[in-house]
C-alpha atoms as a PDB file:
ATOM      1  CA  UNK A   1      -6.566  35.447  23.198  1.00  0.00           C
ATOM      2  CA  UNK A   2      -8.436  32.275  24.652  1.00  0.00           C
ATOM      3  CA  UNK A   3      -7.441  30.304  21.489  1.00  0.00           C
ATOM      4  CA  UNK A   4      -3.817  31.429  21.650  1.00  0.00           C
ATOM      5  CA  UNK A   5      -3.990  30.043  25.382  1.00  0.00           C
ATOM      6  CA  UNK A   6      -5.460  26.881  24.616  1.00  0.00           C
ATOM      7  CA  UNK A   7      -2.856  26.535  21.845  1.00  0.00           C
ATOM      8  CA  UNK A   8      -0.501  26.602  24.603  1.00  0.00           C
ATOM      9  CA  UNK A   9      -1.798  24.894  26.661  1.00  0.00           C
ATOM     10  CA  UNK A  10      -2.038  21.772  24.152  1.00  0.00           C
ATOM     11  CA  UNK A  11       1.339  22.365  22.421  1.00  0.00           C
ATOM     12  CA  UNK A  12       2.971  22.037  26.495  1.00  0.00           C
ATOM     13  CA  UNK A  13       0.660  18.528  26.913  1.00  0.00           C
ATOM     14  CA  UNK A  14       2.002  17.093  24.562  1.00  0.00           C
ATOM     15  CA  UNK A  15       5.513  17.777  25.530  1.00  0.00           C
ATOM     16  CA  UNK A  16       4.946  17.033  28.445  1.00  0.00           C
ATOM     17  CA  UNK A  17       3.838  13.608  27.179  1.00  0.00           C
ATOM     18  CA  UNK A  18       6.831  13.124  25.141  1.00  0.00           C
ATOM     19  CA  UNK A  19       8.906  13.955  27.972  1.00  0.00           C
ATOM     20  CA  UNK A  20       7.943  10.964  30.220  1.00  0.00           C
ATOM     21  CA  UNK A  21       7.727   8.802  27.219  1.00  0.00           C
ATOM     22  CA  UNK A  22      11.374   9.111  26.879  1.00  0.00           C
ATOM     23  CA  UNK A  23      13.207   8.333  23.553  1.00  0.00           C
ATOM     24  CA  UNK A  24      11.073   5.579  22.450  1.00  0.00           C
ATOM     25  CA  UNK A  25       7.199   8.024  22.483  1.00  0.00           C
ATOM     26  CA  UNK A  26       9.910  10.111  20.034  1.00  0.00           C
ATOM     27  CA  UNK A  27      10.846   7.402  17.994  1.00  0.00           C
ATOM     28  CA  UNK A  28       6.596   6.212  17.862  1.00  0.00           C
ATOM     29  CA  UNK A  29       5.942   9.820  17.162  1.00  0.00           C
ATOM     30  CA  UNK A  30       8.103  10.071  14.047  1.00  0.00           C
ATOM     31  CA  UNK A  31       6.611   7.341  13.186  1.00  0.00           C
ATOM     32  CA  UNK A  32       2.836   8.132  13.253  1.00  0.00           C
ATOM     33  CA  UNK A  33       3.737  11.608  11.079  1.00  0.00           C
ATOM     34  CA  UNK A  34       5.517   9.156   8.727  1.00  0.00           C
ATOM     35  CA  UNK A  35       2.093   6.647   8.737  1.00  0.00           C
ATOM     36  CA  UNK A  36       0.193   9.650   8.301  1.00  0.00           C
ATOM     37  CA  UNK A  37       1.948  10.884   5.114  1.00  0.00           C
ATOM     38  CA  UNK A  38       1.942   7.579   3.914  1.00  0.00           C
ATOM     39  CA  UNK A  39      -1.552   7.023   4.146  1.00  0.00           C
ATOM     40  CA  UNK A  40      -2.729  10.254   2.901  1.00  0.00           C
ATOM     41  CA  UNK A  41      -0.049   9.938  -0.216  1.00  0.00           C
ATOM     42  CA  UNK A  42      -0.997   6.291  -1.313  1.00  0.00           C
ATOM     43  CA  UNK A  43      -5.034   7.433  -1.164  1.00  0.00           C
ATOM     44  CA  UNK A  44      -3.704   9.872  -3.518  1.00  0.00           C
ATOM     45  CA  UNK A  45      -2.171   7.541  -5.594  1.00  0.00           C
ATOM     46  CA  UNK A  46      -4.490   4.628  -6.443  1.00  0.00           C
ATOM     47  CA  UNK A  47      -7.034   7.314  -6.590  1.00  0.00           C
ATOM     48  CA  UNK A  48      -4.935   9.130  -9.552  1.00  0.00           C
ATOM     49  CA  UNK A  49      -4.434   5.520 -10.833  1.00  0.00           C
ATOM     50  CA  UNK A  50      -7.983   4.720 -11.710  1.00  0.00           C
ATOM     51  CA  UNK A  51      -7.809   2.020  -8.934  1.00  0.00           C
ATOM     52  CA  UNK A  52     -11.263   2.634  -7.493  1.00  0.00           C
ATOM     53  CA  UNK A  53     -13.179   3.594 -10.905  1.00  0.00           C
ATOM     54  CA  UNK A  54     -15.678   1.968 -12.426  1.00  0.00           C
ATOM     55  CA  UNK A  55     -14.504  -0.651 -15.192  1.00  0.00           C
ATOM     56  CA  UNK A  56     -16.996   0.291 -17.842  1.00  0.00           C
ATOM     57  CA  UNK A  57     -14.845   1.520 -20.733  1.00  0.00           C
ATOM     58  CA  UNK A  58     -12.465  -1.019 -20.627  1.00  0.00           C
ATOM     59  CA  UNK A  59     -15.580  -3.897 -20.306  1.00  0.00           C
ATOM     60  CA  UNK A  60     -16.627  -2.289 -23.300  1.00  0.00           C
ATOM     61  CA  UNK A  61     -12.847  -2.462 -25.003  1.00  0.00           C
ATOM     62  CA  UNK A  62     -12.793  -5.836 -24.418  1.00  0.00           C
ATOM     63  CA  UNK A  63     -16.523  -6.485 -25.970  1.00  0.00           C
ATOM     64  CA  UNK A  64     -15.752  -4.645 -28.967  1.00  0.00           C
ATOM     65  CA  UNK A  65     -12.056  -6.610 -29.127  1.00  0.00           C
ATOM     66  CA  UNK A  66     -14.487  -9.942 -28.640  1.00  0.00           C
ATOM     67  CA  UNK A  67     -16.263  -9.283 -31.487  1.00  0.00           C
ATOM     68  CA  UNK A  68     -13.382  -8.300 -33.748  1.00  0.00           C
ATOM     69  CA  UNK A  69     -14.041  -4.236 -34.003  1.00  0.00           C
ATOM     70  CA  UNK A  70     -10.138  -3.906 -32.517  1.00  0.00           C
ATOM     71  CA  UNK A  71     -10.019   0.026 -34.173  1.00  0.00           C
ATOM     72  CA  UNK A  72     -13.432   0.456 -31.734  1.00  0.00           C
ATOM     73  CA  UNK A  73     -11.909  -1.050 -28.814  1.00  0.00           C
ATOM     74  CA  UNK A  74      -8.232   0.751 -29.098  1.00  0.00           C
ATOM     75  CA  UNK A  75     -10.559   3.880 -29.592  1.00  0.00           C
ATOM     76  CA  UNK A  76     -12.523   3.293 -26.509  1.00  0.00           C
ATOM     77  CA  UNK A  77      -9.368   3.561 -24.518  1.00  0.00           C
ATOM     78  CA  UNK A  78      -7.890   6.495 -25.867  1.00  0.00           C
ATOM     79  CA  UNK A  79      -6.568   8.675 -23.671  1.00  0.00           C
ATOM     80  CA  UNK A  80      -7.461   7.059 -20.821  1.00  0.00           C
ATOM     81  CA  UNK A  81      -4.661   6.627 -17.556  1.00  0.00           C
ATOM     82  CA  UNK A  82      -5.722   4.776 -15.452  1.00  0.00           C
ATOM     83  CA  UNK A  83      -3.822   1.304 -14.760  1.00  0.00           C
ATOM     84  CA  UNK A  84      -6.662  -1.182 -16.391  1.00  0.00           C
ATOM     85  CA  UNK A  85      -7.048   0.403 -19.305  1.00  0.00           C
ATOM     86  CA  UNK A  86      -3.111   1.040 -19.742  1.00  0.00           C
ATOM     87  CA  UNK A  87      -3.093  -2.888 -19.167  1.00  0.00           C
ATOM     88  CA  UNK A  88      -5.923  -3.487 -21.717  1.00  0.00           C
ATOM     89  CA  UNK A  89      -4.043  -1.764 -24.402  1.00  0.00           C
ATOM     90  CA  UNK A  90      -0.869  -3.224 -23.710  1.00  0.00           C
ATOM     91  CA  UNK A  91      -3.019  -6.541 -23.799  1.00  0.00           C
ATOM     92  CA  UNK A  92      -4.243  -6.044 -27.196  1.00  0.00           C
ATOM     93  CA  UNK A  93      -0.727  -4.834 -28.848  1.00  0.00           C
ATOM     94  CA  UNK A  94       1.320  -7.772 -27.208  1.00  0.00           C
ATOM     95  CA  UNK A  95      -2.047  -9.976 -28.895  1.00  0.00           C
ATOM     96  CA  UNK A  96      -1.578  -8.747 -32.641  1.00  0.00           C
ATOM     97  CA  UNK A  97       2.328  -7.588 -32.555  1.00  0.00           C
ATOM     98  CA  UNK A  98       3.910 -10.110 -35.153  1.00  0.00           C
ATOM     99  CA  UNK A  99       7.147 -10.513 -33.347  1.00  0.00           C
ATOM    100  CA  UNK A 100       4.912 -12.832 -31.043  1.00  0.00           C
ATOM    101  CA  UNK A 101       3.681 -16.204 -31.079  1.00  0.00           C
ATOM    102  CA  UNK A 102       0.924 -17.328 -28.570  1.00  0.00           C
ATOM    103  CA  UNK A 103       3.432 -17.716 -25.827  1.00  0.00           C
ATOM    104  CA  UNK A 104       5.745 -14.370 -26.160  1.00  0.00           C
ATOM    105  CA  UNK A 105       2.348 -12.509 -26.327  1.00  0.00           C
ATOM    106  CA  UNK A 106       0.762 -13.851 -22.989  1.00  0.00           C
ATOM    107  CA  UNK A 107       4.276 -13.911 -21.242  1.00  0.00           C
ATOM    108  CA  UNK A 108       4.849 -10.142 -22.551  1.00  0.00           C
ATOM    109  CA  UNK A 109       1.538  -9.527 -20.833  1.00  0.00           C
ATOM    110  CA  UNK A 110       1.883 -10.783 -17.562  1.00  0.00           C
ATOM    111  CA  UNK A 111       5.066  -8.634 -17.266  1.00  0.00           C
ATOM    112  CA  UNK A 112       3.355  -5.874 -18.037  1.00  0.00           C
ATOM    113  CA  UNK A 113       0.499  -6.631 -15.678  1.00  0.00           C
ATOM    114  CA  UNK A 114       3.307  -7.770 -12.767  1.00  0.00           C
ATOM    115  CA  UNK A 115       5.069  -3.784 -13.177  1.00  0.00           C
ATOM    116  CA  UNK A 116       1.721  -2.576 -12.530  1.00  0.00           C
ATOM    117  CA  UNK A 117       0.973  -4.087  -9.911  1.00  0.00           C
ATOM    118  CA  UNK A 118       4.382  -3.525  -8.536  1.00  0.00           C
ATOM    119  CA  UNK A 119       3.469   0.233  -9.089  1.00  0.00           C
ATOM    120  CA  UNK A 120      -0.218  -0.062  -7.459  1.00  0.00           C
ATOM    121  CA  UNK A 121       1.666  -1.724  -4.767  1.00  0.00           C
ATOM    122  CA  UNK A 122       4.296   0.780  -3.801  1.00  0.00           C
ATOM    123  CA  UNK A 123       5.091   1.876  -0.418  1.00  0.00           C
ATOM    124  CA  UNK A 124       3.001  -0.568   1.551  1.00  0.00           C
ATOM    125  CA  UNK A 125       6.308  -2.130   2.529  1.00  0.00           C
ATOM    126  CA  UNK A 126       6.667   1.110   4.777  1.00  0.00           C
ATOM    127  CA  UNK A 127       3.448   0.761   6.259  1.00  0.00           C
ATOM    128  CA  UNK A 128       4.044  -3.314   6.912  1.00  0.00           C
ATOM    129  CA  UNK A 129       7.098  -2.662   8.710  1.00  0.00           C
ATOM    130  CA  UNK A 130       5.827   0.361  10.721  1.00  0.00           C
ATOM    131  CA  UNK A 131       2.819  -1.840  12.008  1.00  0.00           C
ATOM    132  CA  UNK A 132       5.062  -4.447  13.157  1.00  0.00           C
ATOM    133  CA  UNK A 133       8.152  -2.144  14.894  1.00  0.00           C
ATOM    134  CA  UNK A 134       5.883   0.760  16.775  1.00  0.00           C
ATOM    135  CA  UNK A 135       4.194  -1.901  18.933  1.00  0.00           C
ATOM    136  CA  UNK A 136       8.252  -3.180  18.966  1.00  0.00           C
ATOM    137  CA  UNK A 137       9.024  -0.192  20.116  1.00  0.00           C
ATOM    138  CA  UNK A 138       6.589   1.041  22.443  1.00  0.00           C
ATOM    139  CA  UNK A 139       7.664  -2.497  24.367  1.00  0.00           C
ATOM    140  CA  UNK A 140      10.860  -1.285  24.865  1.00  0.00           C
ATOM    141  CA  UNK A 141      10.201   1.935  26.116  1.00  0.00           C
ATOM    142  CA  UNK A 142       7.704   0.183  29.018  1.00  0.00           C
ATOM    143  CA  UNK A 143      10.406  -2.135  29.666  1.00  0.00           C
ATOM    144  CA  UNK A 144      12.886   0.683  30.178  1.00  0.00           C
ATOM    145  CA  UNK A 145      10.305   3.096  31.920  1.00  0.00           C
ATOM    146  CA  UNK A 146       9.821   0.119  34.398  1.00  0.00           C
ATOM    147  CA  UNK A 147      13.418  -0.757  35.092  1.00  0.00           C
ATOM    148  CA  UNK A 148      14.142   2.930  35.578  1.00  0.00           C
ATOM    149  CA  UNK A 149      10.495   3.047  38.250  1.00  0.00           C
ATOM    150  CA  UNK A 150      12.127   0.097  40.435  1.00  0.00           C
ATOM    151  CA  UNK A 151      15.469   1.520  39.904  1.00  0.00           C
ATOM    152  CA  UNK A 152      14.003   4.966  41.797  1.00  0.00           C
ATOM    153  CA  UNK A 153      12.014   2.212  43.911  1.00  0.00           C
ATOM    154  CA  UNK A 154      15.185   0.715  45.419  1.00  0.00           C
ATOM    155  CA  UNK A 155      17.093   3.965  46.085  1.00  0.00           C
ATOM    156  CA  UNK A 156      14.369   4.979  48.204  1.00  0.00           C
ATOM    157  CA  UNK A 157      14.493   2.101  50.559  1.00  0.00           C
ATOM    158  CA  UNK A 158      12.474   1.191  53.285  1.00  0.00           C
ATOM    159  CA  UNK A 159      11.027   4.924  52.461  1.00  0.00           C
ATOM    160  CA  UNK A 160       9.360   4.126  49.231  1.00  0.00           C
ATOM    161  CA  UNK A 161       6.265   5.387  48.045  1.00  0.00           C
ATOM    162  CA  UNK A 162       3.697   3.204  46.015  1.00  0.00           C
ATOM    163  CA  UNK A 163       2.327   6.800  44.463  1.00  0.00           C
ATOM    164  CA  UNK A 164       6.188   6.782  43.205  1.00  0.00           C
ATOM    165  CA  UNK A 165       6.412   3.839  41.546  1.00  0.00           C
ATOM    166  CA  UNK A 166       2.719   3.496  40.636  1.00  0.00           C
ATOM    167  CA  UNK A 167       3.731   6.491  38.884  1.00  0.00           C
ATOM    168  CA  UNK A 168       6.888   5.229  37.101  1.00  0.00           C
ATOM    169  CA  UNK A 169       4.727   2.311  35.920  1.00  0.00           C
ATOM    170  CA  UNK A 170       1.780   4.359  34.248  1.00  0.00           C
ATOM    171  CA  UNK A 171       4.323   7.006  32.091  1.00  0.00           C
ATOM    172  CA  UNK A 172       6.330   3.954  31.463  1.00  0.00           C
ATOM    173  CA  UNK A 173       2.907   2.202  30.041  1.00  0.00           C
ATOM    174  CA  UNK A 174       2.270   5.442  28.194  1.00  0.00           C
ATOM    175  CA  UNK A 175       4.704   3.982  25.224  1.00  0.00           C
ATOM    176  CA  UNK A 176       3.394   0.534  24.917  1.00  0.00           C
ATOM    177  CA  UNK A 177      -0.290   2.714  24.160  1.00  0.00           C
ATOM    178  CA  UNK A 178       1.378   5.028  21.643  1.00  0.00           C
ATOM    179  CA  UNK A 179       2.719   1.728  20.107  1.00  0.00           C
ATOM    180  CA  UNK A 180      -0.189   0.359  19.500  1.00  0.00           C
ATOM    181  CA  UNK A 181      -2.102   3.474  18.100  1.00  0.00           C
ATOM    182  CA  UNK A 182       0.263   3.949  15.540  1.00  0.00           C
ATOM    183  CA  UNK A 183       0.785   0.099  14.728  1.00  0.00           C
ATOM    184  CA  UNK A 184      -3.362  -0.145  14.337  1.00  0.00           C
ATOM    185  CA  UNK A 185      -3.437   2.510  11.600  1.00  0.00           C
ATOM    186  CA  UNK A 186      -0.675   0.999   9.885  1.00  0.00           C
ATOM    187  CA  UNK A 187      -2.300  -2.585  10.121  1.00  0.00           C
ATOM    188  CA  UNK A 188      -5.501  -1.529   8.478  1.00  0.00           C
ATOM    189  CA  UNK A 189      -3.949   0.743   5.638  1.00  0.00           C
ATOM    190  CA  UNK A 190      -2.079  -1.795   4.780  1.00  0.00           C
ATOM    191  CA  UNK A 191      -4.459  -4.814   4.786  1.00  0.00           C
ATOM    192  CA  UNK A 192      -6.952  -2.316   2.640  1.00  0.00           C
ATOM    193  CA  UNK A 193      -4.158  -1.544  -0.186  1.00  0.00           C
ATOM    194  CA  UNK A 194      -2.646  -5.418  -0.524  1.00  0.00           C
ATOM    195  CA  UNK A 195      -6.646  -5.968  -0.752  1.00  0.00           C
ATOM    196  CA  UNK A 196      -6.859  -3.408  -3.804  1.00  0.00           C
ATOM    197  CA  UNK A 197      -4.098  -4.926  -5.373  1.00  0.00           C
ATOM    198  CA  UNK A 198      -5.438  -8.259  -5.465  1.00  0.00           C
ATOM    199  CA  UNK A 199      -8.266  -7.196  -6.493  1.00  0.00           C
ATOM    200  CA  UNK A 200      -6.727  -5.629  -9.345  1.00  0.00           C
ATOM    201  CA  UNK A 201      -4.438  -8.452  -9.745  1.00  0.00           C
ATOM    202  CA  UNK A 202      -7.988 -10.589 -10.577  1.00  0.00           C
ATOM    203  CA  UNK A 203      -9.094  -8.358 -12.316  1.00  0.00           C
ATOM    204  CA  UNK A 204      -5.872  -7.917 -15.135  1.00  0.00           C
ATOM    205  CA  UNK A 205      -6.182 -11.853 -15.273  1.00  0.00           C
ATOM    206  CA  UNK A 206      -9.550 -12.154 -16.084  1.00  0.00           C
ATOM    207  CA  UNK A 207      -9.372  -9.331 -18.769  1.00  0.00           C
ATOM    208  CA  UNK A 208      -6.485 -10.858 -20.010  1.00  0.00           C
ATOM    209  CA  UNK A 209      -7.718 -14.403 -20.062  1.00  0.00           C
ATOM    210  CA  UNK A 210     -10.971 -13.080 -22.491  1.00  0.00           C
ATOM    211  CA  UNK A 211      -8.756 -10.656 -24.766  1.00  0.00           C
ATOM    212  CA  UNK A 212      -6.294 -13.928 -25.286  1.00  0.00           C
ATOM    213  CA  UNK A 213      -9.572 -16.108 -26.075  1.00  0.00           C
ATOM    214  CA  UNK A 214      -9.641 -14.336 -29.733  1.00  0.00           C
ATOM    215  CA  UNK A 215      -7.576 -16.248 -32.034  1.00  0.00           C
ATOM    216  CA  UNK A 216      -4.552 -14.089 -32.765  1.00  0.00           C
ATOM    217  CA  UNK A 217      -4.364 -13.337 -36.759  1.00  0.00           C
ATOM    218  CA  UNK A 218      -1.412 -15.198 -38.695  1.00  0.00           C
ATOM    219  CA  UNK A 219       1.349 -13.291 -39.492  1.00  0.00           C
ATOM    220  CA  UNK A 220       2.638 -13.540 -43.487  1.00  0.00           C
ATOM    221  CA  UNK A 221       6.043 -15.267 -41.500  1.00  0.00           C
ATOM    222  CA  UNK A 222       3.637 -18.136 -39.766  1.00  0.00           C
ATOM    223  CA  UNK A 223       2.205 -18.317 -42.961  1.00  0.00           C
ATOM    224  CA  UNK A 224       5.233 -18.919 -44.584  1.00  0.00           C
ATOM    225  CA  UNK A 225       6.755 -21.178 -42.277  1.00  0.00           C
ATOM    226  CA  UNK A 226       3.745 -23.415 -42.343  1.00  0.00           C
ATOM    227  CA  UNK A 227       3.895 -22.956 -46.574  1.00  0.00           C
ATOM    228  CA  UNK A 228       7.901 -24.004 -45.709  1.00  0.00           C
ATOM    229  CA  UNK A 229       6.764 -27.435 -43.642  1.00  0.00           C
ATOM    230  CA  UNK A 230       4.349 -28.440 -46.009  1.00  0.00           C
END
């Protein structure tokens, strides 16, 4: 019973609040369920993507590609989902596939490393543009909570209250606050998941840079074309 009155209690607070808030607290509170989902469904997602495990097999893959076991290495990887190993393999068949010289091989690689990281870096656009319009918009809603305050301030005259407009000023205030605790959120989220991606934007260049240091095998159609100049 004392729950189910508390319950109450909190659910008309907070109405309340987004009551003198006006349009705009709705607008920021749309907005903070939308950060929230966000943030809880891109944890979810570089988490499924491998983006914060350990590197070891594919360290190992590209050891055992180093030092020309490539059946060990491709085996080493097998089965495995997660982006850097994905990009490892895709590495290592762009490096022997015969259609390929040096060139086509490395360039085929970096697209395939540039749609991963385009994947790793989904919806952080959201997030960006949510931590730069709820402090936007909290703004707005002070500045129209304040016009309305002196608005009620002038009508009373020569009768006004300062608890009156002292009031108007501290609900209109209340929006510029929600503003900002959404737009912090945001900010960090953000910052952290551009910061993963870089990190695994290093990363794919570094592996790629040591599986691209083994000289690729000729092809019988190099050979040929170099039997063909001679």
């Amino acid at each position: 019973m004392v729950t189910d009155m508390d319950d109450s209690a909190l659910l008309s607070s907070l109405l309340d609040f987004l009551a003198k808030g006006g349009p705009s607290i709705w607008a920021i509170a749309a907005l903070s369920v939308i950060t929230l989902a966000l943030i809880l469904w891109k944890l979810w997602d570089l988490a499924y993507l491998g983006a914060w495990r350990r590197t070891t097999p594919g360290e190992e893959a590209i050891a055992l590609w180093a030092a020309g076991d490539t059946a060990a290495a491709e085996a080493r990887l097998a089965g495995r989902k997660g982006l850097r190993s994905r990009f490892i393999r895709a590495a290592f068949e762009a490096h022997r596939n015969a259609a390929y010289d040096d060139a086509g091989a490395e360039a085929e690689t970096v697209r395939v490393a540039k749609g991963f990281l385009a994947r790793a870096r989904s919806g952080l656009r959201p997030l960006e543009l949510i931590a730069t319009i709820a402090p936007l918009l909290g703004l707005l809603g002070t500045v129209l909570g304040m016009i309305s305050a002196f608005q009620t301030l002038q009508e009373a005259g020569a009768k006004a209250d300062p608890a009156l407009l002292a009031g108007g000023i501290w609900e209109a205030l209340l929006t510029t606050a929600a503003g900002m605790a959404v737009a912090i959120p945001a900010s960090i989220a953000f910052t952290g998941f551009e910061a993963v991606a870089d990190r695994l934007r290093h990363e794919f260049e570094d592996m790629a840079t040591r599986i691209f240091l083994r000289p690729r095998a000729k092809t019988d159609r190099t050979i040929q074309m170099a039997q063909a100049a001679e």
